[in-house]
N, C-alpha and C. Protein backbone atom coordinates (compact mmCIF):
# COMPACT_ATOMS: atom_id res chain seq x y z
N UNK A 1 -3.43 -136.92 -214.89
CA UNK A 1 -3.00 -135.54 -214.96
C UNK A 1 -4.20 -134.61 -214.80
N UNK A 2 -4.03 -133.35 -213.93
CA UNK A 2 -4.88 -132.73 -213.85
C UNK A 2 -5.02 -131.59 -214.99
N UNK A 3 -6.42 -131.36 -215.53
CA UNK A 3 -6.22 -130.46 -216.76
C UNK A 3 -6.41 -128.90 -216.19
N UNK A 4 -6.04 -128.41 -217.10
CA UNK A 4 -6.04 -126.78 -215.85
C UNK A 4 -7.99 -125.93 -217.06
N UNK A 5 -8.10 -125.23 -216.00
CA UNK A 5 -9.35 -124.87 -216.12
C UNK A 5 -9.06 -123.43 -215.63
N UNK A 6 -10.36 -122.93 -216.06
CA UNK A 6 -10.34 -120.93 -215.37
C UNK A 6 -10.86 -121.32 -214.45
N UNK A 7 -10.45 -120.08 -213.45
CA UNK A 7 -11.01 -119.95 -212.19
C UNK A 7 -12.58 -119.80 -212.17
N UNK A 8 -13.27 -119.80 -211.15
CA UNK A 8 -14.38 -119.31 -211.19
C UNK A 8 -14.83 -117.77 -211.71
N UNK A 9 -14.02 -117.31 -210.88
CA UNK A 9 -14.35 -115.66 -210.77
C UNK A 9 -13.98 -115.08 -212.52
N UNK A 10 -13.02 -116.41 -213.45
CA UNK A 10 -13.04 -116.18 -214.74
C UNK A 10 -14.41 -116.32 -215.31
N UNK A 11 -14.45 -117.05 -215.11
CA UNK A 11 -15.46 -117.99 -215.52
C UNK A 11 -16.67 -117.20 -215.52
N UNK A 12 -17.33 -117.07 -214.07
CA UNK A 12 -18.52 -115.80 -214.22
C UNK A 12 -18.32 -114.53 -215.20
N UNK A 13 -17.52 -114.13 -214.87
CA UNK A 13 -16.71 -112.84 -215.86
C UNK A 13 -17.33 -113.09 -217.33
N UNK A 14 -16.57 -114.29 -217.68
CA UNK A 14 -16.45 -114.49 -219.11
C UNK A 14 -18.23 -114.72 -219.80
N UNK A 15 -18.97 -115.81 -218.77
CA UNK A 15 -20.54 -115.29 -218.98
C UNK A 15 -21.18 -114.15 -219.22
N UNK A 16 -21.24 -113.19 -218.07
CA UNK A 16 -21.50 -111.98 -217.96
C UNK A 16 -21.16 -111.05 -219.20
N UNK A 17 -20.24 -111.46 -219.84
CA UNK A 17 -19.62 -111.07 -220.56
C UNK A 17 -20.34 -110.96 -222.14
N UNK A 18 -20.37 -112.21 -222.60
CA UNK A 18 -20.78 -113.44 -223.09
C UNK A 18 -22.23 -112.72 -223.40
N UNK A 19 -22.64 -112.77 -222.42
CA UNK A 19 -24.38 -112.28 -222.28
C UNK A 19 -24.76 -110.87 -222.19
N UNK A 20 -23.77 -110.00 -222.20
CA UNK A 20 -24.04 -108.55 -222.60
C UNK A 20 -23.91 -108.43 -224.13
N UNK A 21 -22.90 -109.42 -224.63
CA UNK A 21 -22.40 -108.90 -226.15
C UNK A 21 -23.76 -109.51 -227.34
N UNK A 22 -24.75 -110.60 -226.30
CA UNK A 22 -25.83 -111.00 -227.33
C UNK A 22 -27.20 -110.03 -226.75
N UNK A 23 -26.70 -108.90 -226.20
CA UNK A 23 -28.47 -108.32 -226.01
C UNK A 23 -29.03 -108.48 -224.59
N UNK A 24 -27.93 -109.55 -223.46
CA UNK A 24 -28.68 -109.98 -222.55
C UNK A 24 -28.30 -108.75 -221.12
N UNK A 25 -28.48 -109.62 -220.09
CA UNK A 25 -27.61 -108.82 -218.77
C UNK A 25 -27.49 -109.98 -217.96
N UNK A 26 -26.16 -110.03 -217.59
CA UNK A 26 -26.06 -110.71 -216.38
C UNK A 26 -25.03 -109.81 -215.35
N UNK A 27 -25.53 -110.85 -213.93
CA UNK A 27 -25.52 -110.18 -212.75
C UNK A 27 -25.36 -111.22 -211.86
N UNK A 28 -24.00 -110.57 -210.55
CA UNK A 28 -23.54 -111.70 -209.60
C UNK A 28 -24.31 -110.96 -208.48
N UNK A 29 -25.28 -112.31 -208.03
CA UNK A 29 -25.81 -112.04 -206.53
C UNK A 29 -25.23 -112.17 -205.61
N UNK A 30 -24.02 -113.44 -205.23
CA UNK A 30 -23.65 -113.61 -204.38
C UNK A 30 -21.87 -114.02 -204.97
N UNK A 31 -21.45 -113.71 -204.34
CA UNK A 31 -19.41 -113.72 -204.92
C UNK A 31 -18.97 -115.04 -204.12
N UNK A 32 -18.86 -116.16 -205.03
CA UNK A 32 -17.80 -117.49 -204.00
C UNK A 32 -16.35 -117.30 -204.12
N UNK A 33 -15.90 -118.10 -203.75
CA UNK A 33 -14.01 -118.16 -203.81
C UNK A 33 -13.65 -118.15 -205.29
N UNK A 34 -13.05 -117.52 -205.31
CA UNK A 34 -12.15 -116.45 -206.69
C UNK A 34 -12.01 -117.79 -207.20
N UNK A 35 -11.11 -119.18 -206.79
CA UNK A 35 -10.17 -120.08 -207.65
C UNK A 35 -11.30 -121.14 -207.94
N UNK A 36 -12.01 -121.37 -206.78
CA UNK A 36 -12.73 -122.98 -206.82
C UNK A 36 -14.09 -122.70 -206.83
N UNK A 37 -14.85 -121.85 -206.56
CA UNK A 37 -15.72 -121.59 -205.90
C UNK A 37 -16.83 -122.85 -207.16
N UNK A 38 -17.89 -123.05 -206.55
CA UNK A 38 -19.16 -123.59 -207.30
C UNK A 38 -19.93 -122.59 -208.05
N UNK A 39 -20.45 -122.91 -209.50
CA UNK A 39 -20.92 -121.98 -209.79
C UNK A 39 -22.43 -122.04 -210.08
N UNK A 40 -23.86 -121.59 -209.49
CA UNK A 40 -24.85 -121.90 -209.96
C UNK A 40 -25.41 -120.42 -210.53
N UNK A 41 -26.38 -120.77 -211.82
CA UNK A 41 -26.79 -120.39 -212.29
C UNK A 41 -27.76 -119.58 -212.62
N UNK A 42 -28.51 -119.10 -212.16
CA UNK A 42 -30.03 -118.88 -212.75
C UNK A 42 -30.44 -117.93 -214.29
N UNK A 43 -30.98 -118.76 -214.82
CA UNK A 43 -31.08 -118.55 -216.16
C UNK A 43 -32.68 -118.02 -216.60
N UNK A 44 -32.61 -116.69 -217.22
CA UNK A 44 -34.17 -116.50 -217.29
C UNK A 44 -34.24 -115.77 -218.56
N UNK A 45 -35.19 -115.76 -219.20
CA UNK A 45 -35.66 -114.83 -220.55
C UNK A 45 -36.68 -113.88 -219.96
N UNK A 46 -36.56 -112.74 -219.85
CA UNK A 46 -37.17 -111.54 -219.90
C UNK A 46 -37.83 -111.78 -218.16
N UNK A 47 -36.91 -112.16 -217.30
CA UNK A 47 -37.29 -112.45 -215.37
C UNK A 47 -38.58 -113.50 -215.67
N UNK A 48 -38.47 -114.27 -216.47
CA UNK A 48 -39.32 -115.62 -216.38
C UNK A 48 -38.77 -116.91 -217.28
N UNK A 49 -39.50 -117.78 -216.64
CA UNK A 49 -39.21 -119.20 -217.25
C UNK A 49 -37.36 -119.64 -216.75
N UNK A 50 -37.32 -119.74 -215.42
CA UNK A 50 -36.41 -120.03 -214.64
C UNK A 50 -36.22 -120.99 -214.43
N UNK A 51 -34.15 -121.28 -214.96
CA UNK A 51 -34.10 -122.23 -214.81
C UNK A 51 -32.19 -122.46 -214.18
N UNK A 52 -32.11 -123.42 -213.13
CA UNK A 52 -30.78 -123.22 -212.80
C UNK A 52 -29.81 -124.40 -213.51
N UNK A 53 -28.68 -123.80 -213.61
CA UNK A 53 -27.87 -124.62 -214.15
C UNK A 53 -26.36 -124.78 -213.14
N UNK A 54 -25.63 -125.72 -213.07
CA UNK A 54 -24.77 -125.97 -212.22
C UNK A 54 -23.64 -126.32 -212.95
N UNK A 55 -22.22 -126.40 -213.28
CA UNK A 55 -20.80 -127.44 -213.68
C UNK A 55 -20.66 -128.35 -212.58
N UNK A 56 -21.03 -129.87 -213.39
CA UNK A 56 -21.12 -131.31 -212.60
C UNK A 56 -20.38 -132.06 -213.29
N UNK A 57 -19.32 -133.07 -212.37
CA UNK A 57 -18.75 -133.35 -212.72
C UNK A 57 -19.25 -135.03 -213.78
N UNK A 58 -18.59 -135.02 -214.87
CA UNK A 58 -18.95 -135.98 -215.86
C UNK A 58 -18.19 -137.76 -215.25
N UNK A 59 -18.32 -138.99 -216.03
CA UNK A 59 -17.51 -139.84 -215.82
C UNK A 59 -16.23 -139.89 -216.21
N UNK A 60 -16.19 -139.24 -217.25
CA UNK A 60 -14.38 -139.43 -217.93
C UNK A 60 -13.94 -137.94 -216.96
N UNK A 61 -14.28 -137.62 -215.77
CA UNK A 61 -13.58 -136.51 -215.03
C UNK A 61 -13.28 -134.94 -215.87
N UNK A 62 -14.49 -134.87 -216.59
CA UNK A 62 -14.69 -133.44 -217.06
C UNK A 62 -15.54 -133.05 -216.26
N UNK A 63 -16.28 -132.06 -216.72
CA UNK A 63 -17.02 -131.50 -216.50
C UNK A 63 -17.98 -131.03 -217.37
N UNK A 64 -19.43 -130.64 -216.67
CA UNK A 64 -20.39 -130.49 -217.90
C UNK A 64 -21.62 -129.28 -217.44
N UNK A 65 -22.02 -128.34 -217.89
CA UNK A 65 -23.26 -127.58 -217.68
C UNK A 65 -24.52 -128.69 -217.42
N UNK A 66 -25.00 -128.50 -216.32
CA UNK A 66 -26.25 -129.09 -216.33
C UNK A 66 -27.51 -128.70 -215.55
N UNK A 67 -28.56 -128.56 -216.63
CA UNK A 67 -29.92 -128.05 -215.91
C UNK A 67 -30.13 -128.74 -214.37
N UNK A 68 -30.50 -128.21 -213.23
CA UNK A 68 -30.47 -129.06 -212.06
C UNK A 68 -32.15 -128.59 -211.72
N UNK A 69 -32.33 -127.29 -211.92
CA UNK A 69 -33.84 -127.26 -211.65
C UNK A 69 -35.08 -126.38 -212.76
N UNK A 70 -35.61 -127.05 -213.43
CA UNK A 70 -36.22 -126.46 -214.38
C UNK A 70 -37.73 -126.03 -213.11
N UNK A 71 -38.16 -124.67 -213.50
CA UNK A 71 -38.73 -123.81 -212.52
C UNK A 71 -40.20 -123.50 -212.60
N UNK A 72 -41.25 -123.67 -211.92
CA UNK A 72 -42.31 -123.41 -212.62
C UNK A 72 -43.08 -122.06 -211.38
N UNK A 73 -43.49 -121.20 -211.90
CA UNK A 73 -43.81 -120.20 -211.23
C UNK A 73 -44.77 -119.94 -209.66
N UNK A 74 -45.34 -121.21 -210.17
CA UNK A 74 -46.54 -121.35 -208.64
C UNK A 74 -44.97 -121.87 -207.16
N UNK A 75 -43.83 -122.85 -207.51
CA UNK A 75 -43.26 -122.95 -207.09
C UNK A 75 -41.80 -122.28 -206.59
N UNK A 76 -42.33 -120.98 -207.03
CA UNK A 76 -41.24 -119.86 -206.52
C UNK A 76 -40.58 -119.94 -205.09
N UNK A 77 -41.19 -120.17 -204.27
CA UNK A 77 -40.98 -120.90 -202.69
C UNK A 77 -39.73 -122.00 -202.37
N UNK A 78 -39.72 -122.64 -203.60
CA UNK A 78 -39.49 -124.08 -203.58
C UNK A 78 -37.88 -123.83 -203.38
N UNK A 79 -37.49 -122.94 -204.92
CA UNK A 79 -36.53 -122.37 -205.17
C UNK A 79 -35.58 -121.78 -204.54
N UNK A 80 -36.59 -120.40 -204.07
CA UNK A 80 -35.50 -119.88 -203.17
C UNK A 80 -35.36 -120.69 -201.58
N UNK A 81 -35.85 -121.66 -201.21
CA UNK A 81 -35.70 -122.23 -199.88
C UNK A 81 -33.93 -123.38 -200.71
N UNK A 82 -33.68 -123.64 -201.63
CA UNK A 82 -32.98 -124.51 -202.63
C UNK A 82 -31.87 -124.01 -202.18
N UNK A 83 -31.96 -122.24 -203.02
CA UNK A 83 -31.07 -121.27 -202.84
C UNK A 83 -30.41 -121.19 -202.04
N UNK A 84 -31.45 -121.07 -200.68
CA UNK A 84 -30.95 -120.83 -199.17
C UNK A 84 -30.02 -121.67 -198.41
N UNK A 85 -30.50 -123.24 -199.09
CA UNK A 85 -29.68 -123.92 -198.49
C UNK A 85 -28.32 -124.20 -199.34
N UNK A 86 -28.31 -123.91 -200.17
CA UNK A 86 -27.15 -124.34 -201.08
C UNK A 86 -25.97 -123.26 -200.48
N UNK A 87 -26.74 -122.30 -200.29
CA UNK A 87 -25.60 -120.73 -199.59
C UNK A 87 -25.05 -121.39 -198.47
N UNK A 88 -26.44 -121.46 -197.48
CA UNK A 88 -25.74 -122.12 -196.53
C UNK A 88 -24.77 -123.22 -195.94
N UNK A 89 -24.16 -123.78 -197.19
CA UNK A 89 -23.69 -125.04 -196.78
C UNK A 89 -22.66 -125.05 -197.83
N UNK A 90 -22.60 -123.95 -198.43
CA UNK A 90 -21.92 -123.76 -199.51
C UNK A 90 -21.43 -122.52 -199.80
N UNK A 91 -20.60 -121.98 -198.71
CA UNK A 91 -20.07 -119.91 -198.49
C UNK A 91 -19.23 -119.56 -199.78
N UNK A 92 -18.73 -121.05 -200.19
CA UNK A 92 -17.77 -120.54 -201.56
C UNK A 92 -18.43 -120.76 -202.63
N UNK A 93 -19.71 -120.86 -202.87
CA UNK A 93 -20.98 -120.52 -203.87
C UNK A 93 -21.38 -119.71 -204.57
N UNK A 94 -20.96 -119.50 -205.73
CA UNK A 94 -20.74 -117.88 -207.14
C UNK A 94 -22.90 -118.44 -207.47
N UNK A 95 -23.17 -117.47 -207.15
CA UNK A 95 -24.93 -117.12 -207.53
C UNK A 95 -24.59 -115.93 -208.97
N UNK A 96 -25.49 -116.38 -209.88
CA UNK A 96 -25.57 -115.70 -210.75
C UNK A 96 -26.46 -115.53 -211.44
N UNK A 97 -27.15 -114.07 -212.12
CA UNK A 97 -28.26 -114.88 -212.82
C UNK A 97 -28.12 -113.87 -214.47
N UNK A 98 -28.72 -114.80 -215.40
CA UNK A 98 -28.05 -114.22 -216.50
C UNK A 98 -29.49 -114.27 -217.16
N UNK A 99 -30.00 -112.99 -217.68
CA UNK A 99 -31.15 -112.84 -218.73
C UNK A 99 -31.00 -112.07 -219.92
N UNK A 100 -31.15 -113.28 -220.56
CA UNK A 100 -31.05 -113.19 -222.08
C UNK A 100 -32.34 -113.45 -223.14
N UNK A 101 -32.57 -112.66 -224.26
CA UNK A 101 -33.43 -113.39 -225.09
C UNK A 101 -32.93 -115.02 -225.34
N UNK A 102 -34.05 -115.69 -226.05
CA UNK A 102 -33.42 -117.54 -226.20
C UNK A 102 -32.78 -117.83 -225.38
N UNK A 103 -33.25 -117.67 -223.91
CA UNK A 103 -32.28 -118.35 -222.77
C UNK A 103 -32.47 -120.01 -223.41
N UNK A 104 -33.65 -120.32 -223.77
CA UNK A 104 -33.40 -121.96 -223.92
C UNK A 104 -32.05 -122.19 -225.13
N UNK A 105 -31.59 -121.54 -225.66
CA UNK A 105 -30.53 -121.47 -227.13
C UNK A 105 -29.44 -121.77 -226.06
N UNK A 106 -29.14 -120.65 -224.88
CA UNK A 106 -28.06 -120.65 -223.88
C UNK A 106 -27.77 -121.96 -223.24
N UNK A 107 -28.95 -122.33 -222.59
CA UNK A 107 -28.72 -123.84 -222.16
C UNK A 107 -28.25 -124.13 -222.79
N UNK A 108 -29.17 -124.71 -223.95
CA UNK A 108 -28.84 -125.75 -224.81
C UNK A 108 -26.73 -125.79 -225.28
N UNK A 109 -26.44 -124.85 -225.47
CA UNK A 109 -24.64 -124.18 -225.84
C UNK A 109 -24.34 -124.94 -225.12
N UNK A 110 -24.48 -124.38 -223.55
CA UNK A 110 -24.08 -124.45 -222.23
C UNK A 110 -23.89 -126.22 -221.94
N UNK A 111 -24.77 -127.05 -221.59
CA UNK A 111 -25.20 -128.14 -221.82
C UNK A 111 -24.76 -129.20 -223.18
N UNK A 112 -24.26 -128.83 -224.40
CA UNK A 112 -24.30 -129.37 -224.89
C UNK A 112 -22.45 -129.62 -225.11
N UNK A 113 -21.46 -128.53 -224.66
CA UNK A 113 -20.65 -128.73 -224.47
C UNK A 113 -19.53 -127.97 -223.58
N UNK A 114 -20.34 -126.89 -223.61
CA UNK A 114 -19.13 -125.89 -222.61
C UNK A 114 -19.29 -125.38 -221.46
């Protein structure tokens, strides 16, 4: 049986959301498909210490937050060439980036179950 889930375009919403009501700001760079779209992340405390996070699918057919690129600053290059291709190959791709104080607290939520 398939379990029903929010859409994407909920989903960002409900972050954005989420992350204004603790102090933070988040912000959609790029808009994917409203129902399915993929959602990646970029996660930063005060526009540093960047890190992306993705929903991948688990073995028992959930799903799970997971860090995909922890970021180090000399490699800023690295990143956005990542970016570029993930857009490109991926038009129904929700870009987002959310800065919050204790972004590592956020992961950790994010990652640990929701």
């Amino acid at each position: 049986m398939i379990e029903p889930r929010l859409s994407a375009e909920m989903t960002v919403q409900s972050l954005i959301r989420k992350i204004g009501q603790e102090g933070g700001f988040g912000t959609v760079i790029q808009r994917g498909d409203r129902i399915s779209g993929a959602i990646l992340i970029l996660c930063v405390e005060n526009g540093t210490n960047l890190k992306v996070l993705e929903k991948m699918p688990t073995l028992d057919g959930s799903s799970q937050w997971q860090q995909i690129w922890p970021q180090d600053t000399e490699k800023e290059e690295e990143i956005e060439e990542y970016l570029a291709r993930r857009r490109r190959y991926d038009p129904d791709l929700w870009l987002i980036e959310l800065d919050i104080p204790e972004a590592e607290r956020l992961v950790a939520e994010m990652t640990s179950g929701g």
